[in-house]
Every structure is written in structure tokens, then in C-alpha cells.
Protein backbone atom coordinates (compact mmCIF):
# COMPACT_ATOMS: atom_id res chain seq x y z
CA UNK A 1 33.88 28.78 14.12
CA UNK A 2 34.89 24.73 13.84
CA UNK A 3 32.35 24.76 10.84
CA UNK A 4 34.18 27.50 8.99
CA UNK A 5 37.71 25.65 10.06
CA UNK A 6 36.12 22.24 8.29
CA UNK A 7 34.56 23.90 5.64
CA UNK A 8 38.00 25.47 4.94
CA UNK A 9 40.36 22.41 5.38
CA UNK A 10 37.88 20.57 3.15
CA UNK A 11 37.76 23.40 0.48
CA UNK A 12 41.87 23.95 1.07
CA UNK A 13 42.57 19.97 0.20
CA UNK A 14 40.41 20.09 -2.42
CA UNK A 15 41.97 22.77 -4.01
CA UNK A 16 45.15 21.29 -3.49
CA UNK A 17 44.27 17.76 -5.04
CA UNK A 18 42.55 19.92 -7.72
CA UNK A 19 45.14 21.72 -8.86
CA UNK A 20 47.46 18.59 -8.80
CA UNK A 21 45.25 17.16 -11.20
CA UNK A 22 45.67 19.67 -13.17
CA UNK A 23 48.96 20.36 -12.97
CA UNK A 24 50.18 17.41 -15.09
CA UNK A 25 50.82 17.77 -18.61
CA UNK A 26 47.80 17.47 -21.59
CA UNK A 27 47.89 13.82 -22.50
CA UNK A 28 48.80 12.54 -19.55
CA UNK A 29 46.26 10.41 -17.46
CA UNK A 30 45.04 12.32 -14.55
CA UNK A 31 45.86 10.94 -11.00
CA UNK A 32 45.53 12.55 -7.70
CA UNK A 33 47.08 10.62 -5.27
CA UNK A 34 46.21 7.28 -6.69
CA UNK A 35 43.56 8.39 -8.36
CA UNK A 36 41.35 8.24 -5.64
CA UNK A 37 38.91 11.10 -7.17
CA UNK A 38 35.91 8.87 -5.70
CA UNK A 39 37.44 9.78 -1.65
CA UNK A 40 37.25 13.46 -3.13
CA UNK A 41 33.95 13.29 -3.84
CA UNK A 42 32.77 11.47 -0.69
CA UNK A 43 34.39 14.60 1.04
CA UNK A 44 32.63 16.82 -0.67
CA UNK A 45 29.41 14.67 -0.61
CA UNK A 46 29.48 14.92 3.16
CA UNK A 47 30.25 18.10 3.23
CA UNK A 48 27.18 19.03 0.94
CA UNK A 49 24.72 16.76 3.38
CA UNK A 50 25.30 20.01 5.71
CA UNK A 51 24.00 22.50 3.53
CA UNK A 52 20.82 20.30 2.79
CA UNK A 53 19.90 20.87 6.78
CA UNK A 54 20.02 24.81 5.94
CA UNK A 55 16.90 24.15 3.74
CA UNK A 56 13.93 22.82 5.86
CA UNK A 57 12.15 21.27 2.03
CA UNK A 58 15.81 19.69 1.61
CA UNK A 59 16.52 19.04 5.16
CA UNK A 60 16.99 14.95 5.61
CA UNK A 61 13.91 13.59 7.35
CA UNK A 62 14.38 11.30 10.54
CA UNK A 63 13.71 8.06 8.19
CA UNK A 64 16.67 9.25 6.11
CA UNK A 65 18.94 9.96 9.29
CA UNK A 66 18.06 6.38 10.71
CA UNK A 67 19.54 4.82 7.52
CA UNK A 68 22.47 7.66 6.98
CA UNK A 69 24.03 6.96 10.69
CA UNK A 70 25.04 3.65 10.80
CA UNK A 71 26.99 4.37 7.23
CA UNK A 72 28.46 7.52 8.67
CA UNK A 73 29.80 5.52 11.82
CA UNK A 74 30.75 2.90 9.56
CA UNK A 75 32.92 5.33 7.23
CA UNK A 76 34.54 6.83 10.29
CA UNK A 77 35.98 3.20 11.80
CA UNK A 78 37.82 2.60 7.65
CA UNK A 79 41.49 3.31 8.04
CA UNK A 80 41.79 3.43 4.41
CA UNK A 81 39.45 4.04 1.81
CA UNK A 82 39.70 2.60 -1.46
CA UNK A 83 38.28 4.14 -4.61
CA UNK A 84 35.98 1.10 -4.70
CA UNK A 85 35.42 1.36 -0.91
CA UNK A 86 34.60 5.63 -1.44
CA UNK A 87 32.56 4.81 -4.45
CA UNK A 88 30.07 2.00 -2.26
CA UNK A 89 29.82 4.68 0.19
CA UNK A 90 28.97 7.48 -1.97
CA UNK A 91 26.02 5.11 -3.66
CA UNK A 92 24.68 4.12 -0.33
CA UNK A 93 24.95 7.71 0.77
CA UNK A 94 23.31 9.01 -2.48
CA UNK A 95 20.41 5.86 -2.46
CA UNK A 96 18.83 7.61 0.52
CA UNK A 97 18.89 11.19 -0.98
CA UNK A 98 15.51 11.77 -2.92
CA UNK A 99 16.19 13.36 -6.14
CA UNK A 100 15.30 16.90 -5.27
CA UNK A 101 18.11 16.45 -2.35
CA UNK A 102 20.88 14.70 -5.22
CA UNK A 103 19.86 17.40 -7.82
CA UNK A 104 20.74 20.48 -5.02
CA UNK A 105 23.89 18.53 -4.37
CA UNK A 106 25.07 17.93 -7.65
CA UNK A 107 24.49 22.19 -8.09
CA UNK A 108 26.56 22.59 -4.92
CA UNK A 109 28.96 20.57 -7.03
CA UNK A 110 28.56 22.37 -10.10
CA UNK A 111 29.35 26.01 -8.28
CA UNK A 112 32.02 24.78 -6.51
CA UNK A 113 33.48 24.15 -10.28
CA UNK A 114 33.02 27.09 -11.75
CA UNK A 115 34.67 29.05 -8.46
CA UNK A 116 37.56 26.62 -9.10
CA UNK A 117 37.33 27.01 -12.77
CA UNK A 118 37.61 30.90 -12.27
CA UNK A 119 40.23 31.21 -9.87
CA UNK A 120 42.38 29.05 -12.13
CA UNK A 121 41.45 31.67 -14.94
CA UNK A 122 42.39 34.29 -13.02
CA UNK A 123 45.68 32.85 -11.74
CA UNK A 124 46.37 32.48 -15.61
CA UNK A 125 45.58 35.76 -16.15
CA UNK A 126 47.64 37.23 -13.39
CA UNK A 127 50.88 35.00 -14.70
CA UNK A 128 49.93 36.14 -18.33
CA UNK A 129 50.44 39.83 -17.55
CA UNK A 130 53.55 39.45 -15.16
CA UNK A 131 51.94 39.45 -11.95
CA UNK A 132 51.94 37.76 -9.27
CA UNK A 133 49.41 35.43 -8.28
CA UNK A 134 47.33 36.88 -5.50
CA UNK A 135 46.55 35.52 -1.93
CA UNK A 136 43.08 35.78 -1.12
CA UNK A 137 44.14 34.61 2.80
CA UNK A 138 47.07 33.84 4.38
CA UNK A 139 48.32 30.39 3.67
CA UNK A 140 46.84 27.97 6.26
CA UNK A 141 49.06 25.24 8.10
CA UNK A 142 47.76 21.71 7.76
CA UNK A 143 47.30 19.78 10.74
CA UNK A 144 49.56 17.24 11.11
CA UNK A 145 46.62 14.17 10.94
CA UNK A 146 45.97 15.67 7.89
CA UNK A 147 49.79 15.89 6.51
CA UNK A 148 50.05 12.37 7.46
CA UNK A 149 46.58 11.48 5.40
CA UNK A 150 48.14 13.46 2.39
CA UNK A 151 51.53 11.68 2.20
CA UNK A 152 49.59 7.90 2.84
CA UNK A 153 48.15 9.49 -0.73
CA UNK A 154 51.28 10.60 -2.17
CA UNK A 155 52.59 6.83 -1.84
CA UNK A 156 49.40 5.02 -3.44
CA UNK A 157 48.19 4.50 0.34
CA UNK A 158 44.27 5.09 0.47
CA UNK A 159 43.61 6.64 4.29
CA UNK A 160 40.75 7.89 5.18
CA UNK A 161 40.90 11.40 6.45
CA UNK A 162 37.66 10.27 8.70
CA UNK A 163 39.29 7.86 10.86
CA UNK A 164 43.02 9.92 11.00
CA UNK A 165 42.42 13.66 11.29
CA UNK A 166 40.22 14.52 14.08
CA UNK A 167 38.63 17.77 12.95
CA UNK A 168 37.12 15.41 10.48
CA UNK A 169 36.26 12.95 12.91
CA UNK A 170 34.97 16.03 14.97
CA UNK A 171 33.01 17.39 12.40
CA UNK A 172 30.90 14.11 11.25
CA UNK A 173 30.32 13.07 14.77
CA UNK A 174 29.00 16.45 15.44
CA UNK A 175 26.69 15.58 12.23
CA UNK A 176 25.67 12.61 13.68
CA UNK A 177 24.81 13.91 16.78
CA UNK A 178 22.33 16.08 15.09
CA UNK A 179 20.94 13.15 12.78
CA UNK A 180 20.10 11.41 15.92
CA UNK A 181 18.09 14.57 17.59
CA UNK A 182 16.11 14.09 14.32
């Protein structure tokens, strides 16, 4: 049940900084909250690192959980998170990964797209023939770490959701904790 709830505040912001992105005109250079697209993608990154445990050939090994922990713990104690800071993160996250563990990842990545890419098509669709745009789920309240987070965005302010909202804390602790069973 607190997996799911992660899963779907992670998927829920992303859409949301998604479809920011998006949401300014053709022409225009994209920026989502200061442009931080790198933070993004160290969400998502982490979030991914999960689904490699459902796959015992992908699983990380205990060498691979040695070196991950200490940068894990070391992401979590950043109040902010630059783009440069994400981006030095994601490469020492992604220099441990073998390449059969980055290539699954970057098809997590590539499906996530396309589901993005075609509910934005369909939302078109639905707005093209008069209709109204339809609600998979009932809208979810953000938490208010996580409000906070999103404003600190909103003014150019790079906080790190890992250190401020405690689900997230939660989550990668509870990730950590299984690393070190390893």
C-alpha cells in the first residue's frame, strides 16, 4: 500500500511537471520549475532501481548495494538539489548499473513516454470532439512537504523532495534497508 502511494505521488508530479512543460507555447524554451529536468529524472531513476529488484537477472548484487547506499544516504541529507547536483547523482547512480540494468531502465523510461504521450493524445482528442477530459481517479491531494517542495520550484528554488517530504524520505530509506539485507 505505501509503494502504490509513492509510486503514485511520483507518477502524479511527474505528470504535473510534464504537462507544464508542455504547456508553454511552440518556440518557447522549455522550463519546468527552473529547468531542473535532471531532479525529474533522478526521481524517476530511483524509482526504476525498484523494479530492477522484481527481476532476480536484474536485481542489484550486494557489491552494487555497498556502493549505491552511501549515495542514497547522501542524496537524502541535500536540501536542495541543483540540476548540476541531480545530474552528479544520476551518473554515480547510473556508473554502478551494468548495462543490461541501464538498458531495462532506460525501457522503463521509454514506456513511461509513450503512456504520457497517449494520454496527452487522448486528452486532445477528447477536447477536439467537445468533451470533456476524463478522470481516470479522483484527483489526489498533495501532501503538504510536497506543496512546499513544488512552490521552492515555482520560485527557481531547487529542494529536494528527498530531504522535505517524508513519504519520499520513507520510501528510499525503506530501499536502503533492503540494500543492506543484501
Amino acid at each position: 500500500m505505501i509503494r502504490l502511494k509513492f509510486i503514485s505521488i511520483v507518477l502524479l508530479v511527474t505528470l504535473f511537471l510534464t504537462s507544464i512543460s508542455y504547456a508553454q507555447q511552440e518556440g518557447q524554451p522549455r522550463r519546468v520549475f527552473g529547468g531542473n529536468q535532471e531532479l525529474q529524472y533522478l526521481l524517476r531513476l530511483i524509482q526504476d532501481l525498484n523494479e530492477l529488484e522484481k527481476d532476480k537477472k536484474l536485481a542489484l548484487t550486494k557489491d552494487q548495494a555497498k556502493k549505491l547506499i552511501p549515495v542514497l544516504q547522501d542524496l537524502m541529507k541535500k536540501e536542495s538539489l541543483s540540476s548540476k547536483e541531480a545530474e552528479k547523482f544520476i551518473d554515480k547512480i547510473e556508473g554502478i548499473l551494468t548495462d543490461a540494468q541501464l538498458t531495462f531502465i532506460d525501457k522503463l523510461q521509454l514506456e513511461r513516454q509513450e503512456r504520457i504521450r497517449q494520454l496527452r493524445q487522448q486528452q486532445q482528442q477528447n477536447q477536439s470532439q467537445g468533451g470533456q477530459i476524463p478522470q481516470n481517479r479522483p484527483p489526489r491531494e498533495i501532501d503538504k512537504d510536497m506543496e512546499k517542495v513544488i512552490q521552492g520550484w515555482m520560485q527557481g528554488k531547487p529542494l529536494n523532495p528527498y530531504y522535505y517530504v517524508k513519504s519520499f524520505k520513507d520510501r528510499l530509506n525503506q530501499f536502503i534497508e533492503r540494500l543492506k539485507k543484501k
